[in-house]
N, C-alpha and C. Protein backbone atom coordinates (compact mmCIF):
# COMPACT_ATOMS: atom_id res chain seq x y z
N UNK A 1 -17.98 -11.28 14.96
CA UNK A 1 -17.03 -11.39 13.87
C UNK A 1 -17.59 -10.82 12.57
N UNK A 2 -18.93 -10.91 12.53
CA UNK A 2 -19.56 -10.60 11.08
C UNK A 2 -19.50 -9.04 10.92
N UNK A 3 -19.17 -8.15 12.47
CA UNK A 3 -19.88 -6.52 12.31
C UNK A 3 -18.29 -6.12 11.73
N UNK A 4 -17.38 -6.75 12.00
CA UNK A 4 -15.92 -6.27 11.29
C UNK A 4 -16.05 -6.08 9.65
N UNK A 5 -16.81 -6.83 9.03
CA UNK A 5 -16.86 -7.53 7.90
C UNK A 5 -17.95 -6.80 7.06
N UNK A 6 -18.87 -6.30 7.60
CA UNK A 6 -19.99 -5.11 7.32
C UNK A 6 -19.82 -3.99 7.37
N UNK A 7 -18.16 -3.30 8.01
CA UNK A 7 -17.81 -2.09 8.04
C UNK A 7 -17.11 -1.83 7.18
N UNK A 8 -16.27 -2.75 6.87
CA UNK A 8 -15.67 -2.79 6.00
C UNK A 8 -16.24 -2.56 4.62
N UNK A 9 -17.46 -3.36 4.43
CA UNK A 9 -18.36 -3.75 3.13
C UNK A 9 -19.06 -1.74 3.39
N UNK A 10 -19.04 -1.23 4.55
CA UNK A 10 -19.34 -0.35 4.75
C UNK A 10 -18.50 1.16 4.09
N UNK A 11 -17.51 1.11 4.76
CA UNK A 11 -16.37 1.81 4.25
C UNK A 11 -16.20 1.67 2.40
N UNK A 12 -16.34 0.51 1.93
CA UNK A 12 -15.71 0.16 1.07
C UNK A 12 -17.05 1.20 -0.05
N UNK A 13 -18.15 0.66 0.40
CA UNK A 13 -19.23 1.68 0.04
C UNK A 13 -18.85 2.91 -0.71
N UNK A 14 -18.42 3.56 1.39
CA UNK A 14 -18.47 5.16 1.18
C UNK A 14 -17.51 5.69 0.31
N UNK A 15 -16.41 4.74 0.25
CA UNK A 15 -15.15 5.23 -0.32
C UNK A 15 -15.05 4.82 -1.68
N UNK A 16 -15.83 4.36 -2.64
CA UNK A 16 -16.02 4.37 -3.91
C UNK A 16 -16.14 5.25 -5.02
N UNK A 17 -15.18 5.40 -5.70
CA UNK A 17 -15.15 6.76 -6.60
C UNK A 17 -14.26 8.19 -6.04
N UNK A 18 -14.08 7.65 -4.84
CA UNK A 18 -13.04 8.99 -4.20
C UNK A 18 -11.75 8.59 -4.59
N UNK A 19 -11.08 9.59 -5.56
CA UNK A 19 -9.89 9.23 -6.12
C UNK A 19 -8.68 8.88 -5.16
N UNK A 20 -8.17 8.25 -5.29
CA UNK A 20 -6.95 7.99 -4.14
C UNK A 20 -6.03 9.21 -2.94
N UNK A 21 -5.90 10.35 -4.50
CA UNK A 21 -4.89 11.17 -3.31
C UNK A 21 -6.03 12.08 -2.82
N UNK A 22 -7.27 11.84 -2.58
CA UNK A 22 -7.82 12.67 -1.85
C UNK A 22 -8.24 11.82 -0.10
N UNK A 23 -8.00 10.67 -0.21
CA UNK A 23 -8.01 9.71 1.11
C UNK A 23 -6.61 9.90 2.02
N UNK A 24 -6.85 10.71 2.74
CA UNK A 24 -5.49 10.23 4.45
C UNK A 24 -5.59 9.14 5.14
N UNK A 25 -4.57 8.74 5.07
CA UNK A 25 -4.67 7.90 6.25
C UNK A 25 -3.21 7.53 6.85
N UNK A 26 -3.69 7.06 8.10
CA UNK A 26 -2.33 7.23 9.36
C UNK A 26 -2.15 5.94 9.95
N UNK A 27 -0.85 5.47 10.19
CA UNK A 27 -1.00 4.58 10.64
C UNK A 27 0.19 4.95 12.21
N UNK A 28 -0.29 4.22 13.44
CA UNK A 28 0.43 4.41 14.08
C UNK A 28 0.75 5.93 14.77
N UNK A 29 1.45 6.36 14.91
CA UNK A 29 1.44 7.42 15.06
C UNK A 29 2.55 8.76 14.03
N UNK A 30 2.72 7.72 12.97
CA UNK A 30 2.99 8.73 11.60
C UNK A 30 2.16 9.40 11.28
N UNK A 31 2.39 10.84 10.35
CA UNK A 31 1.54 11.90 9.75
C UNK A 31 0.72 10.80 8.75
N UNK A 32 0.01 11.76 8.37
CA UNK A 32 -0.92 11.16 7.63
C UNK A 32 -0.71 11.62 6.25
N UNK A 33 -0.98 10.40 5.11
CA UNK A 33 -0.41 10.26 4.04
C UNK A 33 -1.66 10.21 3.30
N UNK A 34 -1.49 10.62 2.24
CA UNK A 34 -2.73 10.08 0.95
C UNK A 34 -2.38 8.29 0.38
N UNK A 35 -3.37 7.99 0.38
CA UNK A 35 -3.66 6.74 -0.23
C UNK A 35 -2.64 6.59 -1.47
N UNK A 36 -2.58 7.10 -2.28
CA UNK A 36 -1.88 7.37 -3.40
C UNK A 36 -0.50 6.90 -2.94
N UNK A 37 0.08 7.48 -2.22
CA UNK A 37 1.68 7.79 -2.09
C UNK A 37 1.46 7.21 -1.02
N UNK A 38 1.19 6.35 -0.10
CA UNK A 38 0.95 4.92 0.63
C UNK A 38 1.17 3.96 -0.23
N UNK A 39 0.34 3.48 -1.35
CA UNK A 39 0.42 2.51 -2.18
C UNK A 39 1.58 2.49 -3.12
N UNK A 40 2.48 3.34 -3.46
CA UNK A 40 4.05 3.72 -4.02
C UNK A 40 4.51 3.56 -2.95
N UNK A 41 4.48 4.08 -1.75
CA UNK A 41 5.58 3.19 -0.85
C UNK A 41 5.92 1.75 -0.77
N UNK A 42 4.45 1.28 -0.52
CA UNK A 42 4.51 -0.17 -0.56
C UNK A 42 5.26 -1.09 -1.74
N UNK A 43 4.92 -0.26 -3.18
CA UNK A 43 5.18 -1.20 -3.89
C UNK A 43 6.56 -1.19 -4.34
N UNK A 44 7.12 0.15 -3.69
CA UNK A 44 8.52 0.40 -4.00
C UNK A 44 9.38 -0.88 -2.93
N UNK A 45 9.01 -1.02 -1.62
CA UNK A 45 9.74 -2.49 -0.90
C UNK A 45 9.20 -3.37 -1.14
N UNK A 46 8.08 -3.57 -2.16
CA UNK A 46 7.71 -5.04 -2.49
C UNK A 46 8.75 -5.16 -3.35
N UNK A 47 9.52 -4.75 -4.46
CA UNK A 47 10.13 -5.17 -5.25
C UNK A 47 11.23 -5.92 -4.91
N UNK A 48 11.41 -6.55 -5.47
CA UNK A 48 13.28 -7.46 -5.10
C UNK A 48 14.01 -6.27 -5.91
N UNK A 49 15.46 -6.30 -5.07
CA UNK A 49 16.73 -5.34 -5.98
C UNK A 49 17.11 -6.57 -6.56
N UNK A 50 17.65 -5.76 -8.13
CA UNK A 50 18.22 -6.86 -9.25
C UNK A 50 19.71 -6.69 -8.69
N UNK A 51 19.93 -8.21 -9.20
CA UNK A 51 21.54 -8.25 -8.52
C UNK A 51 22.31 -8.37 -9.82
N UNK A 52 23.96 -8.24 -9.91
CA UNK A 52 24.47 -8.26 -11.26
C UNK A 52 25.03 -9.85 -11.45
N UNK A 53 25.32 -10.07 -12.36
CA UNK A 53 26.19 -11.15 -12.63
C UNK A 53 26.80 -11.94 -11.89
N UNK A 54 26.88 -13.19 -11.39
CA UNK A 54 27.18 -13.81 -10.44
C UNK A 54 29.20 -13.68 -11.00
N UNK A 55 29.82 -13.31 -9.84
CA UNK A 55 31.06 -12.90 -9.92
C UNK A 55 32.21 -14.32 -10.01
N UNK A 56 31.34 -15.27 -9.15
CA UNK A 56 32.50 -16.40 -8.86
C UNK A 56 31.92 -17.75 -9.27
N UNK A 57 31.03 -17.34 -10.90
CA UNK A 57 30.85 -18.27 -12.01
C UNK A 57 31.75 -18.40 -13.11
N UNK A 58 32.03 -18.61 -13.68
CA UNK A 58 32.53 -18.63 -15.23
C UNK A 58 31.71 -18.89 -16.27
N UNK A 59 31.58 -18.23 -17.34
CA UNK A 59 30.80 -17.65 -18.27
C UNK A 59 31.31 -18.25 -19.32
């Protein structure tokens, strides 16, 4: 369990200071994306959609 946890600490290493859109990565069997525009995907469906005015309140 610990060698998962040292590769990581490993990786995390190598990949320090490498600006985002220069990292690919793939998940699955999608093309491979830069880090950059991975992390805008994500945060674009983290958001909740704003809803308008509740219609069948009275104001």
């Amino acid at each position: 369990m610990g060698k998962g946890k040292d590769m990581g600490e490993e990786l995390s290493g190598m990949l320090r200071g490498v600006p985002p859109q220069n990292i690919l990565i793939a998940f699955d069997d999608k093309p491979a994306k830069s880090l950059a525009d991975h992390v805008k995907e994500q945060e674009k469906k983290s958001i909740p959609k704003k809803h308008g005015p509740r219609r069948d309140r009275e104001r």
